[in-house]
Protein backbone atom coordinates (compact mmCIF):
# COMPACT_ATOMS: atom_id res chain seq x y z
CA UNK A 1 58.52 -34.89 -41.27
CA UNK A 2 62.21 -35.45 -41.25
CA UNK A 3 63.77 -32.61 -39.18
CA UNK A 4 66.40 -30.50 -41.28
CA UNK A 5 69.07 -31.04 -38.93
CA UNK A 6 69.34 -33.58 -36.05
CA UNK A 7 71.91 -35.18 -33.56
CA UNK A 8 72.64 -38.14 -35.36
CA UNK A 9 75.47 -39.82 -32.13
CA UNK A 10 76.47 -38.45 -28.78
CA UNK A 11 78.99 -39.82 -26.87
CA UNK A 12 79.38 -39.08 -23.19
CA UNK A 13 82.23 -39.46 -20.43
CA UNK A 14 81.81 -38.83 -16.66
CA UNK A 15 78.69 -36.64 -17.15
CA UNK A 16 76.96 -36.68 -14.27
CA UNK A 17 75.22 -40.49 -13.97
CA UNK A 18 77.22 -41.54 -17.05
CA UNK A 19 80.42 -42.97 -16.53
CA UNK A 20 80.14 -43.71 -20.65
CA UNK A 21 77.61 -43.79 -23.00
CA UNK A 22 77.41 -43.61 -26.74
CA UNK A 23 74.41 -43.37 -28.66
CA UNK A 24 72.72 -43.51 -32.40
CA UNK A 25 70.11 -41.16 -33.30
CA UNK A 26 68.05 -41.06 -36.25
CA UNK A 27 66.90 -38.19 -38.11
CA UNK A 28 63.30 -37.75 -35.48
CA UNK A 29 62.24 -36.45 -32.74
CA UNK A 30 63.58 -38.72 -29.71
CA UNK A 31 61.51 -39.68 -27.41
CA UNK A 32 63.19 -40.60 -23.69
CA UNK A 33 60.91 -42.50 -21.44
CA UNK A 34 61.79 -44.35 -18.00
CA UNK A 35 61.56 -43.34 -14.24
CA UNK A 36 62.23 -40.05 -12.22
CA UNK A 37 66.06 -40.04 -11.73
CA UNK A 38 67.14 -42.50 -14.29
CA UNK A 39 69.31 -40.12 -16.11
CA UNK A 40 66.91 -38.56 -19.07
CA UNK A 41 66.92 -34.81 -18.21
CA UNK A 42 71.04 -35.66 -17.51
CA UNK A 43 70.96 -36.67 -20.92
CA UNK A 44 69.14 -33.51 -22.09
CA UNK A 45 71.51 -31.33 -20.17
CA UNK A 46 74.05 -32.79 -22.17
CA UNK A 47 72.79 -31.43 -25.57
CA UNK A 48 72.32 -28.44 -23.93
CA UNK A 49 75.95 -27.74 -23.59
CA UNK A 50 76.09 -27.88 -27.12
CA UNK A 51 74.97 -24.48 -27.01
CA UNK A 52 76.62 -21.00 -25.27
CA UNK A 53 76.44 -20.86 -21.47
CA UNK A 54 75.83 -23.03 -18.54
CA UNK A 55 73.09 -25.49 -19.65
CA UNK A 56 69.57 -25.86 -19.04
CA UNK A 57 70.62 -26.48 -15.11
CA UNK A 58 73.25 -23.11 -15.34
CA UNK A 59 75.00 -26.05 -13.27
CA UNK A 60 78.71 -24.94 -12.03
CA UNK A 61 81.09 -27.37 -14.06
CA UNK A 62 82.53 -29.14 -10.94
CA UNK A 63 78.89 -30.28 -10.27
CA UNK A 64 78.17 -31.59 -13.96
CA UNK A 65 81.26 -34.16 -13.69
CA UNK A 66 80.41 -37.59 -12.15
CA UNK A 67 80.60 -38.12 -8.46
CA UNK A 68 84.75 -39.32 -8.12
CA UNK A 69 85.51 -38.28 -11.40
CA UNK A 70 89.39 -36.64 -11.45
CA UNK A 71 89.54 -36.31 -15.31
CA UNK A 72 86.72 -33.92 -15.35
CA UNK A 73 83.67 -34.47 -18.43
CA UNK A 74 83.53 -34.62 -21.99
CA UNK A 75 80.59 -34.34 -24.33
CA UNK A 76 81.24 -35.23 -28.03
CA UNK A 77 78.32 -35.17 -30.66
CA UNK A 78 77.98 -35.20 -34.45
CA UNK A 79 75.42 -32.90 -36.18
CA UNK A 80 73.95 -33.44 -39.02
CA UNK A 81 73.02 -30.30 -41.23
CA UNK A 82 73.08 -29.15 -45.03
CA UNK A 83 73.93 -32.29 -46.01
CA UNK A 84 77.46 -31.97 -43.59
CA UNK A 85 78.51 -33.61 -40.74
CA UNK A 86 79.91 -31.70 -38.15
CA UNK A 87 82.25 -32.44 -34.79
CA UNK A 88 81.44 -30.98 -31.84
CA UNK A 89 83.51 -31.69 -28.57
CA UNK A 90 82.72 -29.49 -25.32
CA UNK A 91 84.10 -30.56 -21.67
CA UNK A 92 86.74 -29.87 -18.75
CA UNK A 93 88.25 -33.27 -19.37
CA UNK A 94 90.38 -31.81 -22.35
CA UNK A 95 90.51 -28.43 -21.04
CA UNK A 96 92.18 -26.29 -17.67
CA UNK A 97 90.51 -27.71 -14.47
CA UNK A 98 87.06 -25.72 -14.04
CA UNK A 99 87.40 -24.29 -17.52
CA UNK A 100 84.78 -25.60 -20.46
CA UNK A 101 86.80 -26.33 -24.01
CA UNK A 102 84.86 -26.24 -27.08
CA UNK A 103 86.25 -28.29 -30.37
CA UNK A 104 84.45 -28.11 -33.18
CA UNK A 105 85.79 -30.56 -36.11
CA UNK A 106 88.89 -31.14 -34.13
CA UNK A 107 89.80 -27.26 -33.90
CA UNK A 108 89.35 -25.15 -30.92
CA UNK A 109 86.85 -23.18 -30.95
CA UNK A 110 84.91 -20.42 -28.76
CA UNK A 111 81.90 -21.14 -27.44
CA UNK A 112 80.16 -18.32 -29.43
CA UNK A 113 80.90 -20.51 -32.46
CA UNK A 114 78.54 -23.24 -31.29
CA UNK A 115 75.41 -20.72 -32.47
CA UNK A 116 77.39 -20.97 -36.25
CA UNK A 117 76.16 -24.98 -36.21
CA UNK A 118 72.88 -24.95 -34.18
CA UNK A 119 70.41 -22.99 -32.11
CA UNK A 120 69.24 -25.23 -28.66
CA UNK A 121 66.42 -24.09 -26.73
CA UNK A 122 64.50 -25.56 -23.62
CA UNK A 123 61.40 -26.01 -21.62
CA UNK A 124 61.90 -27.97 -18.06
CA UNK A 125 59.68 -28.44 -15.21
CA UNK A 126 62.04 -25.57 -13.66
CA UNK A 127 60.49 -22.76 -16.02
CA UNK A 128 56.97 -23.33 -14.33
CA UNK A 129 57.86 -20.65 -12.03
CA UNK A 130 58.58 -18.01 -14.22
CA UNK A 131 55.73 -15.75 -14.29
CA UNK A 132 55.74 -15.76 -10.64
CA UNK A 133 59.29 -16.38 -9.75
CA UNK A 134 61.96 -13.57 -9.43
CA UNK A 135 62.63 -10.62 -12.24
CA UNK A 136 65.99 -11.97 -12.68
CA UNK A 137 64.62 -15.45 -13.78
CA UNK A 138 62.69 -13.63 -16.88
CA UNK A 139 65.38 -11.36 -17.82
CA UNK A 140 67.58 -14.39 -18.02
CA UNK A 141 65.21 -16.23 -20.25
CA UNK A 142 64.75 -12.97 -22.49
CA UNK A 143 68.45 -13.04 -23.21
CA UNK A 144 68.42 -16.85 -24.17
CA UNK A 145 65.88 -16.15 -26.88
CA UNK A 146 67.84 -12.82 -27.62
CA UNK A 147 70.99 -14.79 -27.98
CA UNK A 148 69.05 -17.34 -30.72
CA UNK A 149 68.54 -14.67 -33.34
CA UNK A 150 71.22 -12.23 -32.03
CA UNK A 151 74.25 -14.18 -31.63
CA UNK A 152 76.52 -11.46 -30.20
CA UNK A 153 74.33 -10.85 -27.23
CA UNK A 154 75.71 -13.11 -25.45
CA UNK A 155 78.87 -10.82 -25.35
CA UNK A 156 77.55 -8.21 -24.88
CA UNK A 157 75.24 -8.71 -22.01
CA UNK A 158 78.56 -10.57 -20.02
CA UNK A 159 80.37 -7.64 -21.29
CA UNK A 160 77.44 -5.38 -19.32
CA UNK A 161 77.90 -7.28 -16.31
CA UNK A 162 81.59 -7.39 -16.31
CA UNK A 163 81.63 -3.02 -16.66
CA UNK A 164 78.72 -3.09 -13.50
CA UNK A 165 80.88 -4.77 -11.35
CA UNK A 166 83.47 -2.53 -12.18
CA UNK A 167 81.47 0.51 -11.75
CA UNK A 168 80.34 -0.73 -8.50
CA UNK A 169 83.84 -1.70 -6.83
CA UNK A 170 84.71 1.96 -7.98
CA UNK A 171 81.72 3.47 -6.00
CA UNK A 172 83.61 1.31 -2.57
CA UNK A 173 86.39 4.35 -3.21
CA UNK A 174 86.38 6.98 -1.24
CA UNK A 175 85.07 10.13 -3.15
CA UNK A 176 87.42 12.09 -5.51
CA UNK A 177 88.64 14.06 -8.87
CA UNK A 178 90.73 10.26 -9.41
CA UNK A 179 87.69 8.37 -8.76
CA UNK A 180 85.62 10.38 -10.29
CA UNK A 181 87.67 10.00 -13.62
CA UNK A 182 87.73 6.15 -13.29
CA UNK A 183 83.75 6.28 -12.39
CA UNK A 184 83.07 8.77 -15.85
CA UNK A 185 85.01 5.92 -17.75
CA UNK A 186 83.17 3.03 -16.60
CA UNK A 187 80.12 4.54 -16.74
CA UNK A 188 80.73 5.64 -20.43
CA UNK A 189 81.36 1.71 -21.18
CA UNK A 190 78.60 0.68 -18.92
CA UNK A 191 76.19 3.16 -20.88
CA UNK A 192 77.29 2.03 -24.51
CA UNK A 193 76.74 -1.89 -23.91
CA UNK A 194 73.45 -1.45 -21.59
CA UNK A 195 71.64 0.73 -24.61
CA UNK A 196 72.62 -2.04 -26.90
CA UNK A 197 71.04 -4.54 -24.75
CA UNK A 198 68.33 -2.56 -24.21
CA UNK A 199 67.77 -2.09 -28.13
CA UNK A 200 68.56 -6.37 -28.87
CA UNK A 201 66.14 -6.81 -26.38
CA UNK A 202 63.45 -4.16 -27.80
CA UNK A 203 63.53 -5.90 -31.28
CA UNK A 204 63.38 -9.53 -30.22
CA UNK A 205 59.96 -8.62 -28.10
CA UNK A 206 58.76 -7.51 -31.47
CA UNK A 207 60.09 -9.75 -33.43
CA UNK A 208 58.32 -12.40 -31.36
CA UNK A 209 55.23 -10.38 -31.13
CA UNK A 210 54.96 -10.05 -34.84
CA UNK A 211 55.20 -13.75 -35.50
CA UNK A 212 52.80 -14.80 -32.84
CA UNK A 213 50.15 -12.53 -34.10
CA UNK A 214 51.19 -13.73 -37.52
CA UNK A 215 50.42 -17.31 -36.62
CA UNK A 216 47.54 -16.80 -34.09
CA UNK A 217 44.82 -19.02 -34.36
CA UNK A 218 41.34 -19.14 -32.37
CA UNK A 219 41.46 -22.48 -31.89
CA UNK A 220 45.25 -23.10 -30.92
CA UNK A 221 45.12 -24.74 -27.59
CA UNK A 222 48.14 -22.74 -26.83
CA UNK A 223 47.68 -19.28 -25.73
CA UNK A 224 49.05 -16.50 -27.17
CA UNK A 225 51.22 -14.19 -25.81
CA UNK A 226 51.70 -10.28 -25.25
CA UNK A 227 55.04 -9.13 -24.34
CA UNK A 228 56.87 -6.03 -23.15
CA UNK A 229 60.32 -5.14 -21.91
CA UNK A 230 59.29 -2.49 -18.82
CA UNK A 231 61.58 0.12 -17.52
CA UNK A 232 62.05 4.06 -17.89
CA UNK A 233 64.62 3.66 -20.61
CA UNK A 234 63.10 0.76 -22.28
CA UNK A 235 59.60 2.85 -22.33
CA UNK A 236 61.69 5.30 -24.33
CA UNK A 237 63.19 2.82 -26.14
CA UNK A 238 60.06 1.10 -27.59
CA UNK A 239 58.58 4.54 -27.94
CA UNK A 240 61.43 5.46 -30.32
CA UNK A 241 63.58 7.04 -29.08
CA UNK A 242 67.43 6.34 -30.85
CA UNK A 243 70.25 3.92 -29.35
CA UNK A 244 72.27 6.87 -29.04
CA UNK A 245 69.77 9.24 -27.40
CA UNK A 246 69.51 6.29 -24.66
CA UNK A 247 72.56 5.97 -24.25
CA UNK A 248 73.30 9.51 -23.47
CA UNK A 249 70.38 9.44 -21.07
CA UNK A 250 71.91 6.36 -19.58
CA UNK A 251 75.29 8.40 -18.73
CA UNK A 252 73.21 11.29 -17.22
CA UNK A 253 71.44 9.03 -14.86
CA UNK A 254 74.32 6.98 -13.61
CA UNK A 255 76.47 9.96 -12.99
CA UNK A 256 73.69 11.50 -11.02
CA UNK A 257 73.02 8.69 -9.56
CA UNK A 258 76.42 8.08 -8.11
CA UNK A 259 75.61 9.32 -4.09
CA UNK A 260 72.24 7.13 -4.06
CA UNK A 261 74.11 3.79 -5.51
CA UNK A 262 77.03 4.16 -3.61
CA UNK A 263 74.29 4.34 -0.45
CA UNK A 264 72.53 0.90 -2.13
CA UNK A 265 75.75 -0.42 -2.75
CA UNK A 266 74.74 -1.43 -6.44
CA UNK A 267 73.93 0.25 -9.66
CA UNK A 268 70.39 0.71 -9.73
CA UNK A 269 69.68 2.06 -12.84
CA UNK A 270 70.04 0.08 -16.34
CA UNK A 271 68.83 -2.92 -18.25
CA UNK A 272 69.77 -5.28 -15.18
CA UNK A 273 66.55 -3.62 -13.91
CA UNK A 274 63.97 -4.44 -16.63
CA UNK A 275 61.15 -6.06 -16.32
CA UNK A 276 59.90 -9.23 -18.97
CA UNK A 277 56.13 -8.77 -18.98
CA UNK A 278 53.78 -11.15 -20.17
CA UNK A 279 50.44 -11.58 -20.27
CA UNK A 280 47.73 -13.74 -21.02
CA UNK A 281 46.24 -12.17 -24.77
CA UNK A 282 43.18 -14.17 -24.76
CA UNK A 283 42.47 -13.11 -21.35
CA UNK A 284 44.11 -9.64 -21.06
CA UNK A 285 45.72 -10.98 -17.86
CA UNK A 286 48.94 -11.08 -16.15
CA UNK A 287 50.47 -13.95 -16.77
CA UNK A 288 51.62 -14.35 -12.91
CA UNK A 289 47.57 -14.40 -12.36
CA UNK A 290 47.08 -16.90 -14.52
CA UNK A 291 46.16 -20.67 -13.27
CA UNK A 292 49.01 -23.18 -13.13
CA UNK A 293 47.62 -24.64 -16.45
CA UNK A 294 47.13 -21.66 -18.09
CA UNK A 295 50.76 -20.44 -17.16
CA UNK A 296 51.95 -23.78 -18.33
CA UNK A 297 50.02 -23.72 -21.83
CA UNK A 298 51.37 -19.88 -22.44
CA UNK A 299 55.08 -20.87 -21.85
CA UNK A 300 54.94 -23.74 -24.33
CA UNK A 301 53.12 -21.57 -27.02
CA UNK A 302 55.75 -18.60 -26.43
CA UNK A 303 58.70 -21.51 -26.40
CA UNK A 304 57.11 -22.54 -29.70
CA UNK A 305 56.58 -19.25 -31.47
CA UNK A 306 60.26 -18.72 -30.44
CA UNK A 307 61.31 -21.44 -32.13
CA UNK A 308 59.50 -20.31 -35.25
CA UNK A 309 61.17 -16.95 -35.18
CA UNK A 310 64.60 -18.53 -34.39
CA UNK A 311 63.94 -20.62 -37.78
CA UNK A 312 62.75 -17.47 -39.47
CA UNK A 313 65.87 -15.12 -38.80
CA UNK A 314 68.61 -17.57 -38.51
CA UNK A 315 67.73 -20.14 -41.04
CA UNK A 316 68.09 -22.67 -38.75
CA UNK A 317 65.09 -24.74 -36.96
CA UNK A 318 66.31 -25.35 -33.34
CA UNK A 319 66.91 -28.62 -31.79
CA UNK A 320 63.90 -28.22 -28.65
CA UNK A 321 64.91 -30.05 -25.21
CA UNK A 322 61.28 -30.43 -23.77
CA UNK A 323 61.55 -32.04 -20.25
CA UNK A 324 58.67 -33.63 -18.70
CA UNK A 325 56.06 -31.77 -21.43
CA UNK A 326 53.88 -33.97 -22.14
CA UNK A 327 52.43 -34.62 -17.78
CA UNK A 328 50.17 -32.07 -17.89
CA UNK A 329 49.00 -31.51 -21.09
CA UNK A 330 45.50 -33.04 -21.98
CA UNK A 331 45.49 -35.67 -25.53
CA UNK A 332 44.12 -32.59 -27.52
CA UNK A 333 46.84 -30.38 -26.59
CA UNK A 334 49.85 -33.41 -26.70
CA UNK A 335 48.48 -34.11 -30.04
CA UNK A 336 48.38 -30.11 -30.84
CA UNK A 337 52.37 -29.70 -29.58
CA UNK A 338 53.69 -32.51 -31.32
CA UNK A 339 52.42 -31.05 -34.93
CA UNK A 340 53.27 -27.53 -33.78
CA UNK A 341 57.08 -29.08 -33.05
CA UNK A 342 57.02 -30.79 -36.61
CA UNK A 343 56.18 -27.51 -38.44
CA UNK A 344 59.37 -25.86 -36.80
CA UNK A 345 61.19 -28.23 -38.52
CA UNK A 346 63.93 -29.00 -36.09
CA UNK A 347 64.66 -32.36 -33.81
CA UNK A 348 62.87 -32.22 -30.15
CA UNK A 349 64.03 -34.15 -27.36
CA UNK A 350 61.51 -35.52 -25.29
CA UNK A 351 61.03 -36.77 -21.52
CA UNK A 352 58.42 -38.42 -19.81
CA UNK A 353 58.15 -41.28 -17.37
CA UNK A 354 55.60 -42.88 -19.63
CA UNK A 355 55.59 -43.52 -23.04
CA UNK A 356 51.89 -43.48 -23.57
CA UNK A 357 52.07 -40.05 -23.50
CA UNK A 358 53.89 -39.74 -26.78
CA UNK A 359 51.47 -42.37 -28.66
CA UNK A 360 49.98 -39.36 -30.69
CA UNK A 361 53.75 -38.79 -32.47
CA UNK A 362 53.94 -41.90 -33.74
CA UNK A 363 56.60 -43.30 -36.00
CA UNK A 364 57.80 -39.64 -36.36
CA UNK A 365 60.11 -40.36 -33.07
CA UNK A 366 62.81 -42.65 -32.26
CA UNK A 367 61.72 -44.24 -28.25
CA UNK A 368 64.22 -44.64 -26.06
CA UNK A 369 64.17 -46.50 -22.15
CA UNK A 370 66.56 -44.85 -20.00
CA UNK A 371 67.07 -46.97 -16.59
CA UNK A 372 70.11 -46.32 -14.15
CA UNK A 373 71.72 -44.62 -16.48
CA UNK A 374 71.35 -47.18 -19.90
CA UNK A 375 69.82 -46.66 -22.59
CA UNK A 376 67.52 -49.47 -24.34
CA UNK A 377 65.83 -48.83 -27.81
CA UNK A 378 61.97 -49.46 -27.98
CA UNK A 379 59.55 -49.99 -30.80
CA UNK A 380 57.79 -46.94 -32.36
């Protein structure tokens, strides 16, 4: 199955172990084989930054240029989508020092616009701690699949963070009618962007929930999935309760709370607080109790159904960066993933230090060797 939109060239300068490189890509799945630190998942990360945000690393930008590089890095790509060929440039080497510059077609652009051409989304060996890992790991991976149907949450949940800050310098001032003002402000602002977060993340859990129960089959090798966003306000938030309602309740609770987070030092009360559960359906377990393969088959059947909703709402079938996903998958289950990838309908970028893992795709990906940094086509 030809994928409806694909990276058809990217061209790369002083990104990380790539002084240059420019390279051809047809319209398949791509397929990058060679040995641990030869440069594939650097060439993953780099298709990544096509997209909003940090990357799949959420690398700092002086770390991302080549060792000795002064010039900073550029990435340039061409899409293919709709029959159009699109432009997109994204770097520090054109840009202010420690600053990322998006082009798109020659034009400046925000990086917000990059969601306009194509929806990226990622599984790497780094996810395989996030049932068990920290809070702030799943919240962070809620948002990215918010952000693929929901373009604007990006925004807003910066925007959030940006008017916590603020409201927490303002609890360092010493007590007073002044203060108090500035605090009732804040908090206002705070209150109106954390119950939209709180309602963008509401809908994607059951958006998501809807289409994996939609597509559930007994014998999918890939778990399924049962979600929920936990927290008092996003209880009463799933149990109905309006955006505005919440966010009055939101106000309440931070101005009350003002004495006990000025004690903490931090707000303690809001969507930076929620909790992304998931558990195992099949099992009616907690996901974190789950055995390393277990855990590892439910992330790649929720990354999946993901991409299947991100098709769904946006009209767009993602491109999938899929690092290392093929080690510890048994033949059944490679063979499984690879058709579940085709019927999303979008390109997937593949890693694995040997090919033979991939023999079940067939001529339906382009193979690639990646060695110190070069690239060398192979034989389907």
């Amino acid at each position: 199955m030809t994928p409806e939109s694909h990276l058809s060239q990217l061209k790369l300068t002083a990104f990380r172990n790539y002084a240059h490189l420019s390279v051809a890509f047809e319209p398949k799945h791509v397929v990058l084989s060679g040995p641990n630190g030869a440069g594939k998942t650097n060439l993953m990360e780099a298709v990544s930054f096509l997209s909003p945000g940090r990357g799949l690393r959420r690398a700092q930008l002086a770390d991302v240029a080549q060792e000795g590089s002064t010039g900073g890095f550029a990435i340039h790509a061409t899409l293919e989508r709709d029959r159009d060929s699109f432009a997109i440039g994204t770097g520090t080497a054109f840009g202010e020092a420690g600053q990322r510059r998006v082009r798109i077609n020659g034009t400046n652009s925000n990086g917000d616009e990059l969601l306009d051409l194509c929806r990226i989304s990622w599984l790497t060996p780094a996810m395989d701690g996030l049932f068990t890992g920290p809070a702030s790991d799943r919240r962070r991976f809620l948002d990215r699949m918010v952000l693929a149907i929901d373009p604007a949450h990006g925004r807003r949940a910066a925007d959030y963070e940006k008017a916590m800050r603020q409201r927490n310098r303002l609890l360092e001032e010493p007590a007073g009618s002044q203060t108090d003002a500035w605090l009732t402000a804040a908090e206002t602002q705070l209150a109106a962007l954390g119950s939209a977060v709180i309602a963008a993340r509401q809908e994607l859990a059951g958006l998501l929930a809807a289409i994996i129960a939609e597509r559930h089959d007994p014998s999918d090798p890939f778990p399924s999935a049962l979600l929920a966003v936990e927290g008092e306000l996003e209880e009463a938030a799933r149990g109905g309760e309006a955006a505005g309602a919440i966010e009055e309740r939101l106000i309440a609770e931070l101005r009350d709370g003002r004495y006990r987070d000025r004690a903490a030092g931090r707000t303690l009360i809001g969507p930076h607080r929620a909790e992304f559960a998931i558990r195992h359906e099949q099992k009616d377990m907690d996901a974190a109790r789950c055995s390393t393969g277990e855990q590892k088959a439910l992330l790649v059947g929720l990354v999946l159904a993901h991409a299947a909703l991100t098709r769904t709402v946006s009209g767009m079938a993602p491109i999938m960066l899929l690092d290392e996903i093929a080690a510890h998958l048994d033949p059944a289950r490679r063979a499984a993933l690879f058709d579940r990838i085709d019927t999303v309908g979008g390109q997937a970028f593949m890693t694995g230090t040997d090919r033979s893992l991939f023999e079940a795709l067939g001529n339906r990906a382009q193979y690639v060797r990646v060695e110190n940094g070069a690239l060398t086509p192979e034989r389907d």
